[in-house]
Protein backbone atom coordinates (compact mmCIF):
# COMPACT_ATOMS: atom_id res chain seq x y z
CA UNK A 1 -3.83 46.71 16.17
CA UNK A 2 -4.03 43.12 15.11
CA UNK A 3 -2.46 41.44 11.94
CA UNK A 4 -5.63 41.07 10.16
CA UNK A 5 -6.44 44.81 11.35
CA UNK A 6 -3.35 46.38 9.28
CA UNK A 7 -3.84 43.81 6.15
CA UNK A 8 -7.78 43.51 5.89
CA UNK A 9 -10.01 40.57 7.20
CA UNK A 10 -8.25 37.57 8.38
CA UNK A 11 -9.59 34.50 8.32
CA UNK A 12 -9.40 31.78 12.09
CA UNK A 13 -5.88 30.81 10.15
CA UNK A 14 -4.45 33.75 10.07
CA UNK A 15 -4.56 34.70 6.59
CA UNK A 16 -5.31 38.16 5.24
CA UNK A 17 -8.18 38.02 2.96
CA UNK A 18 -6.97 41.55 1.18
CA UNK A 19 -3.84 40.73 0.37
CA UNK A 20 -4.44 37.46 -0.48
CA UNK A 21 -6.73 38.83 -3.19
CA UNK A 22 -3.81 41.08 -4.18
CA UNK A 23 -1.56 37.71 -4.68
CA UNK A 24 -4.32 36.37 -7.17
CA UNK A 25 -4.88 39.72 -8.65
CA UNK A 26 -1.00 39.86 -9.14
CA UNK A 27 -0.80 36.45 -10.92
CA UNK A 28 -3.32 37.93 -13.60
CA UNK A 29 -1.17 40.83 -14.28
CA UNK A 30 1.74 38.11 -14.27
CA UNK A 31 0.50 36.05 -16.67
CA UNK A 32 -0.81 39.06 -19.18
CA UNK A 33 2.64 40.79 -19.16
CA UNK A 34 4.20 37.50 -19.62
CA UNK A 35 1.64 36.75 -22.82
CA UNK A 36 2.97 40.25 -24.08
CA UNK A 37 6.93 39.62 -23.08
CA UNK A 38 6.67 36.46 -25.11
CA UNK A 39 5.19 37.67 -28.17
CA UNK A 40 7.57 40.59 -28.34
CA UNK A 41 10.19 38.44 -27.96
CA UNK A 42 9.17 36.53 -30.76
CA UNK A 43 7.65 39.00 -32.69
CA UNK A 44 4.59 37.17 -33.25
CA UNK A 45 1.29 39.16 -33.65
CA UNK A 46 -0.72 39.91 -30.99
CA UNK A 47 -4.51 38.72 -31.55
CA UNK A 48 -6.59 41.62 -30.69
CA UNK A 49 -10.29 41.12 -30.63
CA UNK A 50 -11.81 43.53 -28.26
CA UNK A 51 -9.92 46.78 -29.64
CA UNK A 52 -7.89 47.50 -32.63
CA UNK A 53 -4.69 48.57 -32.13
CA UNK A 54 -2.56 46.24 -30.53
CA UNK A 55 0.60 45.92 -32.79
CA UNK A 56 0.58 49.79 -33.36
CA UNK A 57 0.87 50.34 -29.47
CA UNK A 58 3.03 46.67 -29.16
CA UNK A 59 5.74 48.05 -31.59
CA UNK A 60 5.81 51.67 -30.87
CA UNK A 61 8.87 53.34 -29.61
CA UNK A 62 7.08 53.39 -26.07
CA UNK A 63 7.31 49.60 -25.58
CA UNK A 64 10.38 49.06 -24.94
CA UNK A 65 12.90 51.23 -22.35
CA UNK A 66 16.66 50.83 -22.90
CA UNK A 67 15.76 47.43 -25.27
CA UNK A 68 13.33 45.71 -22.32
CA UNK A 69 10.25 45.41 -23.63
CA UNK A 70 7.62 47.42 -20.86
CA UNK A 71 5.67 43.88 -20.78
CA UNK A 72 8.94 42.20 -18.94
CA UNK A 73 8.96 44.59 -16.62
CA UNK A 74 5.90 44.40 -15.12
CA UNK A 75 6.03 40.60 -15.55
CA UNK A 76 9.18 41.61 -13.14
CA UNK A 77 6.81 44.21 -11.18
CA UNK A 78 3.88 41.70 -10.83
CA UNK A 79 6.00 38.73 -9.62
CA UNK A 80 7.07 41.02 -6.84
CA UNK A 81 3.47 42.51 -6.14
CA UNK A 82 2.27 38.66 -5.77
CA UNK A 83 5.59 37.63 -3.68
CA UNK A 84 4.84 40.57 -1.24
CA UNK A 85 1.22 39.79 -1.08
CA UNK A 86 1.51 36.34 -0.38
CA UNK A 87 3.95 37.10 2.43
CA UNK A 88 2.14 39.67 4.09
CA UNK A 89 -0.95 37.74 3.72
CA UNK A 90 1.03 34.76 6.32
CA UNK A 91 1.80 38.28 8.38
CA UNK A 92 4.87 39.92 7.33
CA UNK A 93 2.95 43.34 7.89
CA UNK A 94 6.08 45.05 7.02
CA UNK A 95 5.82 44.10 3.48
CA UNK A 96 2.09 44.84 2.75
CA UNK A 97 3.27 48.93 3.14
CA UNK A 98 5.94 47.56 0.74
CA UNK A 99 3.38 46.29 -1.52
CA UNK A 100 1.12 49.49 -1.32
CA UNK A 101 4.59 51.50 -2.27
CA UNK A 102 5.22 49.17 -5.38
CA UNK A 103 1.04 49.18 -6.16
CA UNK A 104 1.25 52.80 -6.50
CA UNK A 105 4.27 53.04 -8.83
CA UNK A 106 2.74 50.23 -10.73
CA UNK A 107 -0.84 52.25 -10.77
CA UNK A 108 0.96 55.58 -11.76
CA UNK A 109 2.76 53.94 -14.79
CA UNK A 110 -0.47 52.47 -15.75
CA UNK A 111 -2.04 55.58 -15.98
CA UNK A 112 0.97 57.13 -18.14
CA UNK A 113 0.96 54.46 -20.49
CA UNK A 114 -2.74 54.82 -20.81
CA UNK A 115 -2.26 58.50 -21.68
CA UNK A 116 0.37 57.59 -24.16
CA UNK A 117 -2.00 54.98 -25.88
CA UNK A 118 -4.86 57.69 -25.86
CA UNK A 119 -2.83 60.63 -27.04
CA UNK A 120 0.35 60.06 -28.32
CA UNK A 121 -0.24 56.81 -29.96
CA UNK A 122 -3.63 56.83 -30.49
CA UNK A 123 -4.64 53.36 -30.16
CA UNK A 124 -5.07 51.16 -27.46
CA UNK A 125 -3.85 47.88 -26.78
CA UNK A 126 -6.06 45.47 -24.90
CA UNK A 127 -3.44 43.41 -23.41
CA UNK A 128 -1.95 46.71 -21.77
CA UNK A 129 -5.83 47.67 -20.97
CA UNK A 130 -6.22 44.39 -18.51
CA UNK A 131 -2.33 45.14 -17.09
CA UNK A 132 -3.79 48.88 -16.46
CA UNK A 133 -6.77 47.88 -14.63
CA UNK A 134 -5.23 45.19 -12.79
CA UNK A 135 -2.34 47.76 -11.48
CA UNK A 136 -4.76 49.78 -10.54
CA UNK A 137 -6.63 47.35 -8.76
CA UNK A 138 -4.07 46.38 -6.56
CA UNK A 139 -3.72 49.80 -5.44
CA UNK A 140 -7.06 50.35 -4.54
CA UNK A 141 -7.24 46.43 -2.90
CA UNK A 142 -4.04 48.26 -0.51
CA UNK A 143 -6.35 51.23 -0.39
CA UNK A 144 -9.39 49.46 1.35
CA UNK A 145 -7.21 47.28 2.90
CA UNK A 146 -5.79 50.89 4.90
CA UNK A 147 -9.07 52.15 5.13
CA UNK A 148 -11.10 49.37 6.44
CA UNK A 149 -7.54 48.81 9.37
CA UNK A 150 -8.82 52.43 10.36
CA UNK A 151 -12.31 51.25 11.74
């Protein structure tokens, strides 16, 4: 197997198109948890236009683990996502399994926090919506990426 066969398409440099897209993907994510990190920080309102809800689920006891707001986390999680991506797009292959690993633990809480929005909480935050779907996305970008080396 080549390089660009274990990470997705690569371009005549070299680059992995998948996890490329994972790096950009990841700087989304980044940014959004960041937005969120920074307003809990300064416990400024969160505008929410698309859903209402935002401050119920923002100041809930499920934001925050041990006094770290969730949002800083992933900021933490993302930075590493893109960092891996980037890498294993310039062929460290090692660390695109690393960054399917970290994807999927990133997916999974995702999908918790999205059941404790819908049931627990119930509201949703649209802030944590776009951090959801971008964790997820990730995953399945490492998904394809796995699939499509297969062929």
């Amino acid at each position: 197997m080549t390089e660009g066969e274990t990470t997705g398409a690569a371009n005549a440099e070299g680059i992995a198109k998948l996890p490329l897209l994972g790096a950009a993907l990841a700087v989304v994510g980044l940014a959004d948890s960041v937005y969120l990190t920074v307003h809990h920080f300064t416990a400024e309102p969160v505008p929410c236009s698309i859903v209402e809800g935002c401050e119920t689920v923002l100041t809930s006891a499920y934001a925050e683990i041990a006094g770290i707001p969730i949002a800083a986390i992933g900021a933490l999680a993302y930075f590493a996502a893109f960092s891996l991506a980037v890498l294993a797009a310039y062929g460290n292959k090692p660390l695109w399994s690393l960054f399917g690993g970290l994807a999927f633990l990133m997916a999974a809480a995702s999908a918790w926090l999205i059941y404790l929005q819908a049931f627990v909480i119930g509201a949703f935050c649209q802030f944590c919506l776009i951090s959801a779907g971008t964790s997820i996305s990730l995953f399945l970008i490492y998904i394809v990426s796995r699939l499509t080396a297969r062929r």
